[in-house]
C-alpha atoms as a PDB file:
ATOM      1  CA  UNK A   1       0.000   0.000   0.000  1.00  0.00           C
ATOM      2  CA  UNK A   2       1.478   3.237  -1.008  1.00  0.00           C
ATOM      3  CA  UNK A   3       1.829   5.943   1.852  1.00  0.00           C
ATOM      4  CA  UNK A   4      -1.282   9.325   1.608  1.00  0.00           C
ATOM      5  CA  UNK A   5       0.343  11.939   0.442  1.00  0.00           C
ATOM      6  CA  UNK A   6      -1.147  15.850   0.624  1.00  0.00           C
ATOM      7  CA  UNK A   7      -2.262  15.578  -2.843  1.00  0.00           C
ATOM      8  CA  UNK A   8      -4.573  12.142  -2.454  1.00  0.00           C
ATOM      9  CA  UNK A   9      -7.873  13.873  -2.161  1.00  0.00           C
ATOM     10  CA  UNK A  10      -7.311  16.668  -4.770  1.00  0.00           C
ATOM     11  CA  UNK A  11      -9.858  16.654  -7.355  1.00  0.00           C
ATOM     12  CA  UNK A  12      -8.414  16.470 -11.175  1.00  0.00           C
ATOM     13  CA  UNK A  13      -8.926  18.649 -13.794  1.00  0.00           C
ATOM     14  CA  UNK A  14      -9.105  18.792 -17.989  1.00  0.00           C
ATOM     15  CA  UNK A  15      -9.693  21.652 -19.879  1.00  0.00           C
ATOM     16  CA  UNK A  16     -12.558  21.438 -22.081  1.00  0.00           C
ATOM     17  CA  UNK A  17     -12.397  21.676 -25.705  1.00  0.00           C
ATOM     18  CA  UNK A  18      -8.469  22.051 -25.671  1.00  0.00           C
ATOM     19  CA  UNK A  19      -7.109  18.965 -27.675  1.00  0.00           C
ATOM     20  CA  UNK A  20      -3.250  20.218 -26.614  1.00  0.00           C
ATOM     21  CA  UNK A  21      -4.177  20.694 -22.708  1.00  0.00           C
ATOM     22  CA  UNK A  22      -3.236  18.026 -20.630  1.00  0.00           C
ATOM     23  CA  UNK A  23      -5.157  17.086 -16.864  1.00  0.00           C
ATOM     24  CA  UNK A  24      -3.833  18.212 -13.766  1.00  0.00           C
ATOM     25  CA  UNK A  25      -4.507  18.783 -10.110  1.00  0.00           C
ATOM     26  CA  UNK A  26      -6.419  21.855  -9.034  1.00  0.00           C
ATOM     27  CA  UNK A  27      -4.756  23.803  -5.587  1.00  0.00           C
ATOM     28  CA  UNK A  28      -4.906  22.412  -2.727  1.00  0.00           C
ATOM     29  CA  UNK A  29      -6.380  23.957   0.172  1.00  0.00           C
ATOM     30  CA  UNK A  30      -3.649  24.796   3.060  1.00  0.00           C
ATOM     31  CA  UNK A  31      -5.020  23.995   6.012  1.00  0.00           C
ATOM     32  CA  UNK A  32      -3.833  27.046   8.900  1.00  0.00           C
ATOM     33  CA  UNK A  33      -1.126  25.699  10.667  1.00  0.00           C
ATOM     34  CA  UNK A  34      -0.097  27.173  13.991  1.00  0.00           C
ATOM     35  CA  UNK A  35       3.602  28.007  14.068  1.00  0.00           C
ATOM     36  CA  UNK A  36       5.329  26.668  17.511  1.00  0.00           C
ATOM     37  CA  UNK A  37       8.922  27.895  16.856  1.00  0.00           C
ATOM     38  CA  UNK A  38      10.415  31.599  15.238  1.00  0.00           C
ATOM     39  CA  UNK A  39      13.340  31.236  12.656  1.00  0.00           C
ATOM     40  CA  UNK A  40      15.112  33.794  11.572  1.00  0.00           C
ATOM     41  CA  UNK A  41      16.599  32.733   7.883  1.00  0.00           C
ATOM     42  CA  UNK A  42      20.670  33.451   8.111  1.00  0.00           C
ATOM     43  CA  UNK A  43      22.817  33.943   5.312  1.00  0.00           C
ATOM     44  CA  UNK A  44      22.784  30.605   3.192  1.00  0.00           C
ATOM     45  CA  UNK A  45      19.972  28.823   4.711  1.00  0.00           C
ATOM     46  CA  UNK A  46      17.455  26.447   2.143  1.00  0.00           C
ATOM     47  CA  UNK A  47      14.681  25.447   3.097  1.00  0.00           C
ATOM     48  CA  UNK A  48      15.582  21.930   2.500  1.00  0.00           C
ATOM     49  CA  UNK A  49      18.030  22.158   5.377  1.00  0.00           C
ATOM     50  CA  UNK A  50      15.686  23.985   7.820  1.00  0.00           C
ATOM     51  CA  UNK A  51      13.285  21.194   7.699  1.00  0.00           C
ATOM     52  CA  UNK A  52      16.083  18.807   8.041  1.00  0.00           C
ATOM     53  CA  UNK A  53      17.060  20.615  11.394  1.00  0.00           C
ATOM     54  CA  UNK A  54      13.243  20.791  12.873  1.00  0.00           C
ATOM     55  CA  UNK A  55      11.897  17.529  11.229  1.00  0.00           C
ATOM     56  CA  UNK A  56      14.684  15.217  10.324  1.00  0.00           C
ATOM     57  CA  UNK A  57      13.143  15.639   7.026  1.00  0.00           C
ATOM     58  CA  UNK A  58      14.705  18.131   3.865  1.00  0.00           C
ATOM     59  CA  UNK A  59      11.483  17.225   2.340  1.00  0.00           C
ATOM     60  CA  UNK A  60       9.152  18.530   4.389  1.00  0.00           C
ATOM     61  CA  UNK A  61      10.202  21.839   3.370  1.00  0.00           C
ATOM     62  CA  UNK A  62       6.664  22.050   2.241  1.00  0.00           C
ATOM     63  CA  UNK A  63       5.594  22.358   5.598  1.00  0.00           C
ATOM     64  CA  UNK A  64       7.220  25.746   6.205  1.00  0.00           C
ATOM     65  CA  UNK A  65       6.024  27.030   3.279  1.00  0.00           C
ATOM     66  CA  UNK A  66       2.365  26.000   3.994  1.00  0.00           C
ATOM     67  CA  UNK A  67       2.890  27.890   7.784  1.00  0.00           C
ATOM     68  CA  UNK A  68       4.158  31.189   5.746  1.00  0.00           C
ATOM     69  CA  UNK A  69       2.103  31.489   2.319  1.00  0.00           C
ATOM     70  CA  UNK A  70       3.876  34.550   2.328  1.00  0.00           C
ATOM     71  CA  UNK A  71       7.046  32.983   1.069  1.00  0.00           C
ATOM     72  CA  UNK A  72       5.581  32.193  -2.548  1.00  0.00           C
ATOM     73  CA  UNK A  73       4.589  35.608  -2.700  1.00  0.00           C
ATOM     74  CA  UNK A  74       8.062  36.873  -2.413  1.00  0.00           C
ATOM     75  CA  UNK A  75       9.958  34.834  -5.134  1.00  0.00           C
ATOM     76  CA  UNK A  76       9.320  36.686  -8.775  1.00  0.00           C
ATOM     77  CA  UNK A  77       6.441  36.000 -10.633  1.00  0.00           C
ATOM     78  CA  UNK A  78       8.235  36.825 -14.256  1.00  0.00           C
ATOM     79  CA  UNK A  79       9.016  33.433 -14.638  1.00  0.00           C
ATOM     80  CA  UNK A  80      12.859  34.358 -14.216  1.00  0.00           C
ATOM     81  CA  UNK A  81      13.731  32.115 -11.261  1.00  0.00           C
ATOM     82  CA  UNK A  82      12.919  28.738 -10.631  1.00  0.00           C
ATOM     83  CA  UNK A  83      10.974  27.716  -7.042  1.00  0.00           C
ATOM     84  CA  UNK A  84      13.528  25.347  -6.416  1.00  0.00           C
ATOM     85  CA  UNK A  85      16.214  28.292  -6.506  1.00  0.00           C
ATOM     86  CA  UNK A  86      14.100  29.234  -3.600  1.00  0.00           C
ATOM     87  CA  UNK A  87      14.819  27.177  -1.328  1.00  0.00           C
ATOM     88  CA  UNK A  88      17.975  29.169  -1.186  1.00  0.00           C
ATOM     89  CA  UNK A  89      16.487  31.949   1.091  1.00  0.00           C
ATOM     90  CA  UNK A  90      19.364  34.548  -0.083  1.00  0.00           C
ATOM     91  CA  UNK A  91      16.163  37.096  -0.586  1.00  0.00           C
ATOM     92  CA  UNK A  92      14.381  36.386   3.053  1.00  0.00           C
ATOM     93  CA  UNK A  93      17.928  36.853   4.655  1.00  0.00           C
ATOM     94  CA  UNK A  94      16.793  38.221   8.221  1.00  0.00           C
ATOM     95  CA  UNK A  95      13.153  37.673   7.887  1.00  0.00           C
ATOM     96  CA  UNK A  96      11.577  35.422  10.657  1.00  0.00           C
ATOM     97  CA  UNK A  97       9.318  32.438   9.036  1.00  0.00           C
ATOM     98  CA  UNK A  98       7.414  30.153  11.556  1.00  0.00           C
ATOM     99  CA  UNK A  99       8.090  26.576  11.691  1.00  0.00           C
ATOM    100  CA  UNK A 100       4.695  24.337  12.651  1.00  0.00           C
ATOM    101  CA  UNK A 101       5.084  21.525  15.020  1.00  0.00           C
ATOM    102  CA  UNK A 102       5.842  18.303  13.516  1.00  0.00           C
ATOM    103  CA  UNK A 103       2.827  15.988  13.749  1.00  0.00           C
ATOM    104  CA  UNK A 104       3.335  12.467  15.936  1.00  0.00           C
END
């Protein structure tokens, strides 16, 4: 049995009429996710490596994100950068992000 993942219950999408469009997932809702724990992003942090150091996890970097929406809002929109350059957090540098509790 494979493991649930946050995307299980996401309802899928085509787009009618559109021979070249392909299906997808529609967003997911973020559930609000209390923050236990301030972090305030040094000089050369990723995100990968922050969620290694409070979950024992680099891929629950998702988490974080989730617990400050604001995040996405800050990388470009102009298509010039890539998300995953963003979990080097070289533009945040000083900002504090809260990091949820891990669930047991």
């Amino acid at each position: 049995m494979a493991a649930k993942t946050r995307y299980d219950d996401i309802q899928t999408f085509t787009a009618a009429g559109d021979q070249s469009s392909f299906a997808g997932l529609r967003p997911r809702p973020i559930p609000e996710t209390a923050g236990v724990v301030e972090h305030v992003i040094a000089a050369g942090e990723r995100l990968d490596l922050i969620a290694r150091h409070y979950y024992n996890d680099d891929r629950a970097w998702w988490r974080i994100v989730d617990a400050n929406p604001w995040m996405v809002r800050a990388t470009p929109a102009d298509g010039s950068e890539r998300f995953a350059q963003h979990l080097y957090l070289t533009r945040l540098e000083g900002r504090t992000i809260l990091i949820p509790k891990a669930k047991s």
